[in-house]
C-alpha atoms as a PDB file:
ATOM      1  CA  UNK A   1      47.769 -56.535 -87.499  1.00  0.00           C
ATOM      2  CA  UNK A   2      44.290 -56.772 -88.493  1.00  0.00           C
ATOM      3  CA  UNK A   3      42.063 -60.153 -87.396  1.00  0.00           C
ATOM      4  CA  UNK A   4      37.974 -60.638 -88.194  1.00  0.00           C
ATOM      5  CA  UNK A   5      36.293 -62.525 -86.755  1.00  0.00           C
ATOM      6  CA  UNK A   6      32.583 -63.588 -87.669  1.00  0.00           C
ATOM      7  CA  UNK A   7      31.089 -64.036 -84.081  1.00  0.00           C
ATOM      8  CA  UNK A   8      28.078 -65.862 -86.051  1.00  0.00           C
ATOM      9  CA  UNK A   9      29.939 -68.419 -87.710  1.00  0.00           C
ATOM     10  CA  UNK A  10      31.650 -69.922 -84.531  1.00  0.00           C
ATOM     11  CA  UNK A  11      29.520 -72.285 -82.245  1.00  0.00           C
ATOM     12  CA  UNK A  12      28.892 -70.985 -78.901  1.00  0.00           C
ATOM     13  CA  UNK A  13      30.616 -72.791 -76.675  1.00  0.00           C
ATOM     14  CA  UNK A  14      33.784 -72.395 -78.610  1.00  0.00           C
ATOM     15  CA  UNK A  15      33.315 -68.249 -78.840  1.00  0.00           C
ATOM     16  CA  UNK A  16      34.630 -67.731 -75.758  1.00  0.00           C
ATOM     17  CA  UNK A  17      38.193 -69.760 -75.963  1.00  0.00           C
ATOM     18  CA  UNK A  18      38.637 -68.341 -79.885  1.00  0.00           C
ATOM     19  CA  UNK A  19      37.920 -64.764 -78.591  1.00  0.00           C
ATOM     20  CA  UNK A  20      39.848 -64.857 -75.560  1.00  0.00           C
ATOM     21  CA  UNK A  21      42.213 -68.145 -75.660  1.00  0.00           C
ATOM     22  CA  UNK A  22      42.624 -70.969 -72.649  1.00  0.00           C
ATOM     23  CA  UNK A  23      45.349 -72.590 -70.923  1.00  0.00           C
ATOM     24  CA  UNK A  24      46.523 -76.551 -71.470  1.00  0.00           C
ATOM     25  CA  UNK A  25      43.944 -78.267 -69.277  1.00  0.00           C
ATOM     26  CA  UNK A  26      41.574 -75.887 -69.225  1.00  0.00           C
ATOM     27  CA  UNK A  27      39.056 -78.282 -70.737  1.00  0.00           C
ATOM     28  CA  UNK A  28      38.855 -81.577 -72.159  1.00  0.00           C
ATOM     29  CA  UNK A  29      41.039 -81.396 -75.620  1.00  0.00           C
ATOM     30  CA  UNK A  30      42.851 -78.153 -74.366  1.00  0.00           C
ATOM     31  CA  UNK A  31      46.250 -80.189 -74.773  1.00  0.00           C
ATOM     32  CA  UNK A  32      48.038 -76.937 -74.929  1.00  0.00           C
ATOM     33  CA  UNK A  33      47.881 -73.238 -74.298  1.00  0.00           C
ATOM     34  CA  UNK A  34      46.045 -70.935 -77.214  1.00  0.00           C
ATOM     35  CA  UNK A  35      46.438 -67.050 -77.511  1.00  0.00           C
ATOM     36  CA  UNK A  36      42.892 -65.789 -78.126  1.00  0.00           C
ATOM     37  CA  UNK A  37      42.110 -63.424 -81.026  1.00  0.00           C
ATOM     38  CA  UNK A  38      42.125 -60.330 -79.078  1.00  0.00           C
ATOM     39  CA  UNK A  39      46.190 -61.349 -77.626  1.00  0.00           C
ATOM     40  CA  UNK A  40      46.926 -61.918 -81.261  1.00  0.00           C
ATOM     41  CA  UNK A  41      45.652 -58.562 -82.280  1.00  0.00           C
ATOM     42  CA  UNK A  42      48.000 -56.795 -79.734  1.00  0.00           C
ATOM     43  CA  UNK A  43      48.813 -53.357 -81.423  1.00  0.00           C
ATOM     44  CA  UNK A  44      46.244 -53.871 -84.118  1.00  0.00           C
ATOM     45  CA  UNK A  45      42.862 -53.938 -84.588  1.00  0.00           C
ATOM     46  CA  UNK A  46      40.051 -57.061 -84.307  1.00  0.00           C
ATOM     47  CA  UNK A  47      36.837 -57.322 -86.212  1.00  0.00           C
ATOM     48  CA  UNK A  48      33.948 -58.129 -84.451  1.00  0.00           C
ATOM     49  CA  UNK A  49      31.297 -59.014 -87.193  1.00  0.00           C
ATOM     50  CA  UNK A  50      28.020 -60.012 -86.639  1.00  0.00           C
ATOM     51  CA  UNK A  51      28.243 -58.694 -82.792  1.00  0.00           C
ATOM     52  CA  UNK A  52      24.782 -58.886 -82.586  1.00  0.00           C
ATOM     53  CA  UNK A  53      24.491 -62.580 -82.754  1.00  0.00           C
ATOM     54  CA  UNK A  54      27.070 -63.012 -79.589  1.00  0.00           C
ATOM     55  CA  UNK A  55      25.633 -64.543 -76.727  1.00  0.00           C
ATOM     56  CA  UNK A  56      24.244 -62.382 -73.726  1.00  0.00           C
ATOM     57  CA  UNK A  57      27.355 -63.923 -71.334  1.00  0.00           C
ATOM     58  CA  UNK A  58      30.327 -63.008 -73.777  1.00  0.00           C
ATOM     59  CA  UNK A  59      28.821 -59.564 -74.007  1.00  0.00           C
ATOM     60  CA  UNK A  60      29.496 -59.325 -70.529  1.00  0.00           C
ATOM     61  CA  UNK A  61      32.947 -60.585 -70.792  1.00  0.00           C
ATOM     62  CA  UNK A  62      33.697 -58.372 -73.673  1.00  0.00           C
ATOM     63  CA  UNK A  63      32.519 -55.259 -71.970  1.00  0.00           C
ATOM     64  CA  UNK A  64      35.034 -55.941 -69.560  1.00  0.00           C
ATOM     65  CA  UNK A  65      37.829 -56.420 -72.235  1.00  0.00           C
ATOM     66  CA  UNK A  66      36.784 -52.514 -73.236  1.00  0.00           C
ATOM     67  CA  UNK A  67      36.548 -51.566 -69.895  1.00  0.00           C
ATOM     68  CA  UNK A  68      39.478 -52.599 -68.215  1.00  0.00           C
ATOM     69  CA  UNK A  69      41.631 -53.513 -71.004  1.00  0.00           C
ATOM     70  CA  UNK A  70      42.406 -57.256 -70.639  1.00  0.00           C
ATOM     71  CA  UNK A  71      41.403 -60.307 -70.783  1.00  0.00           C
ATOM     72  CA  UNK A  72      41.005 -63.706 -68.964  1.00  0.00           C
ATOM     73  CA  UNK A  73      42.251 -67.002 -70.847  1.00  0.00           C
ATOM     74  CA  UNK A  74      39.427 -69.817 -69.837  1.00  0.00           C
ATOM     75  CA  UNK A  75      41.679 -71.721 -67.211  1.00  0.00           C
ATOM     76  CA  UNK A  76      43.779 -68.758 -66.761  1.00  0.00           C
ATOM     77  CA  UNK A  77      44.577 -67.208 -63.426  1.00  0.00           C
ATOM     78  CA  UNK A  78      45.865 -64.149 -64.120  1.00  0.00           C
ATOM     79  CA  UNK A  79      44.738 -61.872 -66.511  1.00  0.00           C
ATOM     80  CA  UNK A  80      46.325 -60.640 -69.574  1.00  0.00           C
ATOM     81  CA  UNK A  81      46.582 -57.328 -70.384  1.00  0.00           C
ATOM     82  CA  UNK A  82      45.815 -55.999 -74.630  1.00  0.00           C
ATOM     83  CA  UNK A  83      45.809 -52.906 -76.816  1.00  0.00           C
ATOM     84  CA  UNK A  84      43.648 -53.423 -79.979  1.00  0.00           C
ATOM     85  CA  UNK A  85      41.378 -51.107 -81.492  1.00  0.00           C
ATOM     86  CA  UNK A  86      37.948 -52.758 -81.978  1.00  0.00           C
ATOM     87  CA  UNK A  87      35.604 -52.908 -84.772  1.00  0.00           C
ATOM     88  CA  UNK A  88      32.201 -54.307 -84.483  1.00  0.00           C
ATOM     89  CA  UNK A  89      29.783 -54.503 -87.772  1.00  0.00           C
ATOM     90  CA  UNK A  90      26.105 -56.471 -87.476  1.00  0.00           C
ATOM     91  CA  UNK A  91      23.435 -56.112 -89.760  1.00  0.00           C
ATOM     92  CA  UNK A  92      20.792 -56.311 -86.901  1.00  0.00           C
ATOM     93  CA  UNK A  93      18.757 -53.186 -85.438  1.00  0.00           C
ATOM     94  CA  UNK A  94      21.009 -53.432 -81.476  1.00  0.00           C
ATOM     95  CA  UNK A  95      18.652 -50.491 -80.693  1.00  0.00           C
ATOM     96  CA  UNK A  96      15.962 -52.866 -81.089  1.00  0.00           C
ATOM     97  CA  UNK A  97      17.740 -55.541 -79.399  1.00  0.00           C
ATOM     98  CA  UNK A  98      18.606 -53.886 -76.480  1.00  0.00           C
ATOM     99  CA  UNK A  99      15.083 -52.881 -75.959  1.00  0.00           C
ATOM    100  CA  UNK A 100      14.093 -56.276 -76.070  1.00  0.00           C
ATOM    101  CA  UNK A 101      16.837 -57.541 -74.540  1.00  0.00           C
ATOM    102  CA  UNK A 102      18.603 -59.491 -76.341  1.00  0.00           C
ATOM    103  CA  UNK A 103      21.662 -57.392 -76.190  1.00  0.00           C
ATOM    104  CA  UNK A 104      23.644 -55.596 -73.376  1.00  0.00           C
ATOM    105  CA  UNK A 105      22.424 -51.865 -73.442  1.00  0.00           C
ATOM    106  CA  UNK A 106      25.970 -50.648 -71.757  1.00  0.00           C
ATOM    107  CA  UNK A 107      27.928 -52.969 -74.272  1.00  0.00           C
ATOM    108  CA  UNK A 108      25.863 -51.239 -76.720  1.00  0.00           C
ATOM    109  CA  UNK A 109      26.861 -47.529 -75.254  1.00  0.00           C
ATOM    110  CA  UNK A 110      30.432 -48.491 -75.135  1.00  0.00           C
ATOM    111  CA  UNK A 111      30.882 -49.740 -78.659  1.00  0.00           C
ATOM    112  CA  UNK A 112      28.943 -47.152 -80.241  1.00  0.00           C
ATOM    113  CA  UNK A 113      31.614 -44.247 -80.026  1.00  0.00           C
ATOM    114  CA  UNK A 114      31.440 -43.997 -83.989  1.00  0.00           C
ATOM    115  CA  UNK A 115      28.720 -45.189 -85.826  1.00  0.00           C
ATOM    116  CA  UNK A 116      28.761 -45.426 -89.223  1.00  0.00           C
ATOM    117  CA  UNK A 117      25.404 -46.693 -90.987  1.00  0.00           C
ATOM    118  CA  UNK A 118      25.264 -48.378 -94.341  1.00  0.00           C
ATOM    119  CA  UNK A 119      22.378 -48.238 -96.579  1.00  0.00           C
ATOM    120  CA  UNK A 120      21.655 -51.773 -98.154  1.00  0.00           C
ATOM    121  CA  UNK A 121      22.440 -52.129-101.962  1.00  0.00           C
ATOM    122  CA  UNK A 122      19.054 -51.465-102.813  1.00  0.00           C
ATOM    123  CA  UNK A 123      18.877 -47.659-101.686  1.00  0.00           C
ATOM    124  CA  UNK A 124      22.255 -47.501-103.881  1.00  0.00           C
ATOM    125  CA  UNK A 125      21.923 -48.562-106.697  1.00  0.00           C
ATOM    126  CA  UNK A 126      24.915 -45.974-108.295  1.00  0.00           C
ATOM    127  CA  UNK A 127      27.295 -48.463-106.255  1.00  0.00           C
ATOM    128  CA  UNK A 128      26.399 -51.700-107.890  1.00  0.00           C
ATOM    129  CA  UNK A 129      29.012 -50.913-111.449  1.00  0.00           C
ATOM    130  CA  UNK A 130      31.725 -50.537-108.720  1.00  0.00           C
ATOM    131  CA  UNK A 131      30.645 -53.258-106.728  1.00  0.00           C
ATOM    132  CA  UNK A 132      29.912 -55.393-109.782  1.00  0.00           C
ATOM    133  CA  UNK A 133      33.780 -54.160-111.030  1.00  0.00           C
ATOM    134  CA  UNK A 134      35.331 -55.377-107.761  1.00  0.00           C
ATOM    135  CA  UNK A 135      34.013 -58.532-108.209  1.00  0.00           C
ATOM    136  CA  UNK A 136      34.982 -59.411-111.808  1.00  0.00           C
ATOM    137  CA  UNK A 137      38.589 -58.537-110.747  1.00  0.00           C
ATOM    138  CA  UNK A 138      38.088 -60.831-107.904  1.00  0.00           C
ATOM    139  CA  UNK A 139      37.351 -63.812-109.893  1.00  0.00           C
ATOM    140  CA  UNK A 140      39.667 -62.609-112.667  1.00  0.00           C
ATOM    141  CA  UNK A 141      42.187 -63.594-109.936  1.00  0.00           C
ATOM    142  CA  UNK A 142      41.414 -66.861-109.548  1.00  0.00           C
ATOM    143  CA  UNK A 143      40.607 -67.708-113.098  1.00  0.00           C
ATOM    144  CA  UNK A 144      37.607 -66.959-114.357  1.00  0.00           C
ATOM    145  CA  UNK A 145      37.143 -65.606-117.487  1.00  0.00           C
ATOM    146  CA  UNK A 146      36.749 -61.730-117.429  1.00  0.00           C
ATOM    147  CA  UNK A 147      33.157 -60.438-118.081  1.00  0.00           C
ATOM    148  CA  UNK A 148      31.601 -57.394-118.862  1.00  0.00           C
ATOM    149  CA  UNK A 149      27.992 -55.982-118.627  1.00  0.00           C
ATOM    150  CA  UNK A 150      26.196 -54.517-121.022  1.00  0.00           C
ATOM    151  CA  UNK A 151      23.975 -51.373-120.259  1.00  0.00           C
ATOM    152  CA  UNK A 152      21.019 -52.592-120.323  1.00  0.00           C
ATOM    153  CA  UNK A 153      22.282 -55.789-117.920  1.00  0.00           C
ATOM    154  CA  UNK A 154      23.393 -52.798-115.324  1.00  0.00           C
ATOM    155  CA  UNK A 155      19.964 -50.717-115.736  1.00  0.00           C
ATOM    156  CA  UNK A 156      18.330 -54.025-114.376  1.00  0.00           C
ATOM    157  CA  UNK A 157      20.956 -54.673-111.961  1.00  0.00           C
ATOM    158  CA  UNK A 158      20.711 -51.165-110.738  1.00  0.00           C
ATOM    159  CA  UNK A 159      16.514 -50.858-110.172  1.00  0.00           C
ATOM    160  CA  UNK A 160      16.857 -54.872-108.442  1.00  0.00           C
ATOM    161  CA  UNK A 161      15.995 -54.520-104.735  1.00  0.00           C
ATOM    162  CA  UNK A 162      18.948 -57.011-103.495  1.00  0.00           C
ATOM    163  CA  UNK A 163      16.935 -58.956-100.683  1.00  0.00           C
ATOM    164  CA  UNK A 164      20.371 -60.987-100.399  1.00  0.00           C
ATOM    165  CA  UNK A 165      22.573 -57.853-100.357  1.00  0.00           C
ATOM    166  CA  UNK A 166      26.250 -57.616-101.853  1.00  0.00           C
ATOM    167  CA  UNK A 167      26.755 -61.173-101.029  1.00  0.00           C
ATOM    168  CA  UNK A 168      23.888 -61.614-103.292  1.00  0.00           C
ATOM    169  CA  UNK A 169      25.801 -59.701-106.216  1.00  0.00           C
ATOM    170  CA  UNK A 170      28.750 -61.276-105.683  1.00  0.00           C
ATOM    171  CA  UNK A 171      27.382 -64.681-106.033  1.00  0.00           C
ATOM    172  CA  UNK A 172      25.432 -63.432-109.149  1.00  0.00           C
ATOM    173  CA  UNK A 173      28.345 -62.295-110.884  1.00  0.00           C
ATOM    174  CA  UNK A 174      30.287 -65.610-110.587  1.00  0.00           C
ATOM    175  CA  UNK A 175      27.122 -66.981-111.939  1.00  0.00           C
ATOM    176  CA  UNK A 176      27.541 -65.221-114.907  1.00  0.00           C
ATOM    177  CA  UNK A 177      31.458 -66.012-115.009  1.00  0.00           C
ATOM    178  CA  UNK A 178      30.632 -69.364-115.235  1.00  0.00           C
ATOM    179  CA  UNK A 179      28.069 -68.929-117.969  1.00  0.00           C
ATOM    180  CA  UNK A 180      30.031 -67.023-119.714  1.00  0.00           C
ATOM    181  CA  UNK A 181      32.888 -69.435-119.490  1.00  0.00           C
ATOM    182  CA  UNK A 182      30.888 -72.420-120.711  1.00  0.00           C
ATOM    183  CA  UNK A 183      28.811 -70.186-123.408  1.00  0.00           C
ATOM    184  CA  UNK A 184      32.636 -68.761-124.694  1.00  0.00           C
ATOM    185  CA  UNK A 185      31.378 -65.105-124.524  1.00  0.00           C
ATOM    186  CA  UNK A 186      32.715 -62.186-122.689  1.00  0.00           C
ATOM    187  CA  UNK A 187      29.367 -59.583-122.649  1.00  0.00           C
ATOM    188  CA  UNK A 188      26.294 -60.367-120.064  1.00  0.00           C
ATOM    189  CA  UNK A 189      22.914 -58.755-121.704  1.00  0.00           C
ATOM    190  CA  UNK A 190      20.189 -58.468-119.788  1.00  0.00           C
ATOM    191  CA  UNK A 191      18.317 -61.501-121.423  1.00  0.00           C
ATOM    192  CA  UNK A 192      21.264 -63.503-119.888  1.00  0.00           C
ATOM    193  CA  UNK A 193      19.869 -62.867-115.997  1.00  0.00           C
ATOM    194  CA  UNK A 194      17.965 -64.643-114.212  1.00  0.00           C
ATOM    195  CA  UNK A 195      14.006 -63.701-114.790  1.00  0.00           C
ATOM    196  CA  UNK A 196      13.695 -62.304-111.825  1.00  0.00           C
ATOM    197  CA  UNK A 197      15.929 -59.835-112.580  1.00  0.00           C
ATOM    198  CA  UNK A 198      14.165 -58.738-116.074  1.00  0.00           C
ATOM    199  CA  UNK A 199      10.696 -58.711-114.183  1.00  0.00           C
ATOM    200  CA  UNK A 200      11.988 -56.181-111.841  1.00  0.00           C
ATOM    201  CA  UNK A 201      11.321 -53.721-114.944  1.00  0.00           C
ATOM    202  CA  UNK A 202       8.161 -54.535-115.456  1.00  0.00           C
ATOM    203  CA  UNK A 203       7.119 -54.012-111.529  1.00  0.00           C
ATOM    204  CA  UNK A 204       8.921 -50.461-111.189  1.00  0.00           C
ATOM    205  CA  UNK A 205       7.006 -49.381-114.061  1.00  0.00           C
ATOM    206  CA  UNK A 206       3.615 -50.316-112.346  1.00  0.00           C
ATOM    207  CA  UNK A 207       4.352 -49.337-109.499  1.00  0.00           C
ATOM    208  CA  UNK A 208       5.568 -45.676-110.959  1.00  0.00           C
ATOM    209  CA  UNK A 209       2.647 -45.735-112.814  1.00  0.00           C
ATOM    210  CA  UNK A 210       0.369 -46.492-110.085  1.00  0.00           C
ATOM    211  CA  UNK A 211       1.636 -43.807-107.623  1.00  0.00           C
ATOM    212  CA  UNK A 212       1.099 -41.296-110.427  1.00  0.00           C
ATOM    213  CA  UNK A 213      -2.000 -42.304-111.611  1.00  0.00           C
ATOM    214  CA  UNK A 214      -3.061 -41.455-107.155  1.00  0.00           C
ATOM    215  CA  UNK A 215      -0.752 -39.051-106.216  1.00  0.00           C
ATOM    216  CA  UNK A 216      -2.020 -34.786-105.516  1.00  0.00           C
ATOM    217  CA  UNK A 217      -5.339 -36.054-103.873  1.00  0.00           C
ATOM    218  CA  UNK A 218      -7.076 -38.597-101.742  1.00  0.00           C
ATOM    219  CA  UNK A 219     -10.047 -40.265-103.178  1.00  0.00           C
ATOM    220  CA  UNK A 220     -13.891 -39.475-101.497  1.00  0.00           C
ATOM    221  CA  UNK A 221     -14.128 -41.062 -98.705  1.00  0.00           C
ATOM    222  CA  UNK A 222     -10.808 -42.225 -97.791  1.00  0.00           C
ATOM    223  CA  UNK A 223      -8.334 -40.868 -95.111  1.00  0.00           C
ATOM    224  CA  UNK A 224      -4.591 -41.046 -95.922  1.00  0.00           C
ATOM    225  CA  UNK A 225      -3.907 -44.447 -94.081  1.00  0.00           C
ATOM    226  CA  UNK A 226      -6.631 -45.785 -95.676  1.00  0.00           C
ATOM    227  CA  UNK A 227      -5.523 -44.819 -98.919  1.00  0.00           C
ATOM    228  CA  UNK A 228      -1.625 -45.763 -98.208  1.00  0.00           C
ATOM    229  CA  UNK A 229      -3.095 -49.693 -97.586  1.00  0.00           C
ATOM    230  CA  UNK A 230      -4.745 -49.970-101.003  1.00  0.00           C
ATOM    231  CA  UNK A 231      -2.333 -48.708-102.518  1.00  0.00           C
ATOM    232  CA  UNK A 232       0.045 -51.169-100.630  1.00  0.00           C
ATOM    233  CA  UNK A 233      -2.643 -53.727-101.364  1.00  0.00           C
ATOM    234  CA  UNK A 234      -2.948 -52.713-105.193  1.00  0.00           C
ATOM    235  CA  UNK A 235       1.105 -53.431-105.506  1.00  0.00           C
ATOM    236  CA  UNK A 236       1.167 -56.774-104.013  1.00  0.00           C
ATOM    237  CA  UNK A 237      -1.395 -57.719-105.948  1.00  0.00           C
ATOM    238  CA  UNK A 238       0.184 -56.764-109.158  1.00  0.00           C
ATOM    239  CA  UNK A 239       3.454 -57.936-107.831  1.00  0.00           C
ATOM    240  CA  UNK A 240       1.678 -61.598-106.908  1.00  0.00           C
ATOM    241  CA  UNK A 241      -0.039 -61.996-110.776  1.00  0.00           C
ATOM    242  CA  UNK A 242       3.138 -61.062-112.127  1.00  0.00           C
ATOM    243  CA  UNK A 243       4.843 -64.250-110.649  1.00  0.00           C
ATOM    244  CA  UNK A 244       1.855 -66.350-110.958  1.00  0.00           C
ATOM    245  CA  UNK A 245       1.806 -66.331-107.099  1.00  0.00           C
ATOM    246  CA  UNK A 246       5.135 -67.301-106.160  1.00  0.00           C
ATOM    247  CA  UNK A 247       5.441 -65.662-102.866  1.00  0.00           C
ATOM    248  CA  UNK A 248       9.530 -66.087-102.376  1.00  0.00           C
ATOM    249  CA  UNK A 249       9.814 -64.326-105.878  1.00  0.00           C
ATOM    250  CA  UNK A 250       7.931 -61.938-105.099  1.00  0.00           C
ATOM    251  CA  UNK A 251       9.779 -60.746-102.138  1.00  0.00           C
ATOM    252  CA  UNK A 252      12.935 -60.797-103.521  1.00  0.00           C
ATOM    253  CA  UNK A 253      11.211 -58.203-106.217  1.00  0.00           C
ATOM    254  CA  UNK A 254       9.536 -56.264-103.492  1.00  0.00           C
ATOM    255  CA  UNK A 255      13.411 -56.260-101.342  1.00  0.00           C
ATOM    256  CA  UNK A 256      11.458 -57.896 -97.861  1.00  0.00           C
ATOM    257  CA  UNK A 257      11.468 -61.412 -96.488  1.00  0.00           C
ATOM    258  CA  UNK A 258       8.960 -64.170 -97.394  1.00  0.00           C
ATOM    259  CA  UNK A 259       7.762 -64.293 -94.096  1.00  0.00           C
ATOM    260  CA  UNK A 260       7.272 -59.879 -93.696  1.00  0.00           C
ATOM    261  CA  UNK A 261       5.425 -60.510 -97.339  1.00  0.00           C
ATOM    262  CA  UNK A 262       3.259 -63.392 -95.808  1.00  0.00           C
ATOM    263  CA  UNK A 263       2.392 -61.241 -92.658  1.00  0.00           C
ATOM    264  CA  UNK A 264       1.534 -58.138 -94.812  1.00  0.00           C
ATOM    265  CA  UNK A 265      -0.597 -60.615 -97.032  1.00  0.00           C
ATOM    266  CA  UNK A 266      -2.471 -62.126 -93.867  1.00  0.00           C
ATOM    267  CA  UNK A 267      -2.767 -58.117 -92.482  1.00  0.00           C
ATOM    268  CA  UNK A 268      -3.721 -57.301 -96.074  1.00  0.00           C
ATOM    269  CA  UNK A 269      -6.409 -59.833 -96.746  1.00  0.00           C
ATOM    270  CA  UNK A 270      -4.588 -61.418 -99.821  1.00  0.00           C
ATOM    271  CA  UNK A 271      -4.603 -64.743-100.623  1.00  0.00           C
ATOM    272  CA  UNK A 272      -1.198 -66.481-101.037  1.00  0.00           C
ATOM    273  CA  UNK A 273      -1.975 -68.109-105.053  1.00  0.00           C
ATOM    274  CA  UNK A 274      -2.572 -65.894-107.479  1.00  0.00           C
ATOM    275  CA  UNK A 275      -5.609 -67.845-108.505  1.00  0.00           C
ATOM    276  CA  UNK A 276      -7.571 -66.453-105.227  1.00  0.00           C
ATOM    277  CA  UNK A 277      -6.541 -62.777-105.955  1.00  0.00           C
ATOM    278  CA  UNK A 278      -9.239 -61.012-107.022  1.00  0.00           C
ATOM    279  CA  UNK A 279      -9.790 -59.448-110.631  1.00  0.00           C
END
């Protein structure tokens, strides 16, 4: 038996009873008695995604699910005793969040027996064929037409920095499926992205060239984190005339958030519109 469960995606006040079930009359609509996830995962193994976005309380309950091994039904009066395996997956920095707070430091301890880290799709870019394979089958299955990509579609696919992750890819490749359906073709080129994928060329070649053009030796007068800002300062900038000074594109090409892009700006003295850049 294998259950997820996306701790994000379920209010707050309902967490607790989906997690850990209730008795009838527990509260008002509890007409009858509901087996939590974690009972229906006896002998199997739960999911616990997006654990970082559960609620300081719960954490406390569900340390004491790890601890002792059961768990009380809301309303119950006894408590139940389970044997799952847990997995818990987040895409948040709980380090962090434990420091400031915002999640139990023992929970933390006692969930992280085996760690396993993964890199976001933009530091692999050799896994976006297979991921981009696994998805055509996907919609293959429910009826799309199947597409293919050609090389040069892949080479930009492969250097984009994936702000959005592999939900982003997955989405993108449906997008195509669709196209391709209405368009009656079969073969995605490259011209067939969306433009910000085909400017993504144009910016890693800058940016290559840049770094070359500065790398072996610091110029007069400059320390190294002095240097490191203009050149951080040089890329924006290019970045930023490059999309006429749309700030959201120009995250997604440089892989941060809008708002890490607007702080750097601000830190950066760099003005938002590409008109106020200067020349």
């Amino acid at each position: 038996m294998f259950i997820p469960i996306n701790c994000a995606a379920i209010p707050t006040d309902l967490l607790e009873s989906v997690l850990f079930g209730h008795e009838k009359g527990a509260f008002t609509g509890a007409y009858a008695k509901s087996l939590g996830k974690f009972e229906q995962a006896e002998g199997g193994t739960i999911l616990l995604d997006e654990i970082g976005e559960m609620p300081l309380p719960l954490q406390a309950k569900l340390l004491r699910v790890l601890q002792e091994k059961q768990v009380d039904r809301i309303g119950g009066r006894e408590p139940v005793r389970v044997n799952v395996r847990i997995i818990a997956a987040t895409h948040r920095d709980l380090q962090k969040k434990v420091i400031q707070r915002e999640f139990r430091e023992d929970l933390y301890y006692r969930l992280n027996v085996y760690p396993i880290e993964l890199p976001p799709l933009r530091a692999r870019g050799d896994d976006v064929p297979l991921l981009v394979a696994f998805a055509v089958e996907k919609l293959v299955k429910r009826g799309y037409p199947e597409v293919r990509f050609a090389s040069d579609a892949m080479d930009a696919l492969k250097r984009y920095a994936w702000p959005g992750n592999v939900r982003e890819l997955m989405n993108l490749v449906e997008r195509m499926a669709v196209q391709c359906a209405l368009d009656h073709r079969e073969k995605i080129a490259a011209t067939d992205l969306p433009s910000h994928f085909l400017d993504v060329a144009n910016v890693v070649t800058a940016q290559a060239s840049f770094h070359v053009q500065h790398a072996g030796h610091l110029p007069d007068g400059k320390t190294l984190p002095e240097h490191l800002i203009d050149i951080e300062r040089g890329i924006i900038r290019g970045v930023m005339r490059d999309v006429e000074g749309n700030v959201s594109r120009a995250a997604r090409l440089l892989g941060m958030p809008r708002s890490t892009l607007l702080s750097r700006m601000q830190s950066l003295s760099l003005a938002k519109s590409v008109n106020h850049l200067e020349k």
